[in-house]
Protein backbone atom coordinates (compact mmCIF):
# COMPACT_ATOMS: atom_id res chain seq x y z
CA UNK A 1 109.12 15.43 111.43
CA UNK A 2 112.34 13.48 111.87
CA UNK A 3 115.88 14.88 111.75
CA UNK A 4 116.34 12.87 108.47
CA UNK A 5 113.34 15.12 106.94
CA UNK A 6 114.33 18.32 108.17
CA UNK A 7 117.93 17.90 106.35
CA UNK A 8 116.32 16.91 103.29
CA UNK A 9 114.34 20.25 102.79
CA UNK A 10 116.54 22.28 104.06
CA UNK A 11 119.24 21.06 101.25
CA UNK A 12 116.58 21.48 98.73
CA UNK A 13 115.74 25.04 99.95
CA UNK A 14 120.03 25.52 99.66
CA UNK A 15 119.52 24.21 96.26
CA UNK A 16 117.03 26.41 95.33
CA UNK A 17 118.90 29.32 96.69
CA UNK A 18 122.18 28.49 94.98
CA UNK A 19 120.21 28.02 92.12
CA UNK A 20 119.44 31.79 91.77
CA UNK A 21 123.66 33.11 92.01
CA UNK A 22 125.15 33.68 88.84
């Protein structure tokens, strides 16, 4: 898994997350 990977989930785990506050 390249750096370039790993930034890209976890920015669409933060999305998720952020997602979820009101």
């Amino acid at each position: 898994m390249t750096n370039l990977e790993l930034r890209r989930q976890v920015l669409n785990i933060y999305k998720d997350w952020t997602s979820e506050l009101p």
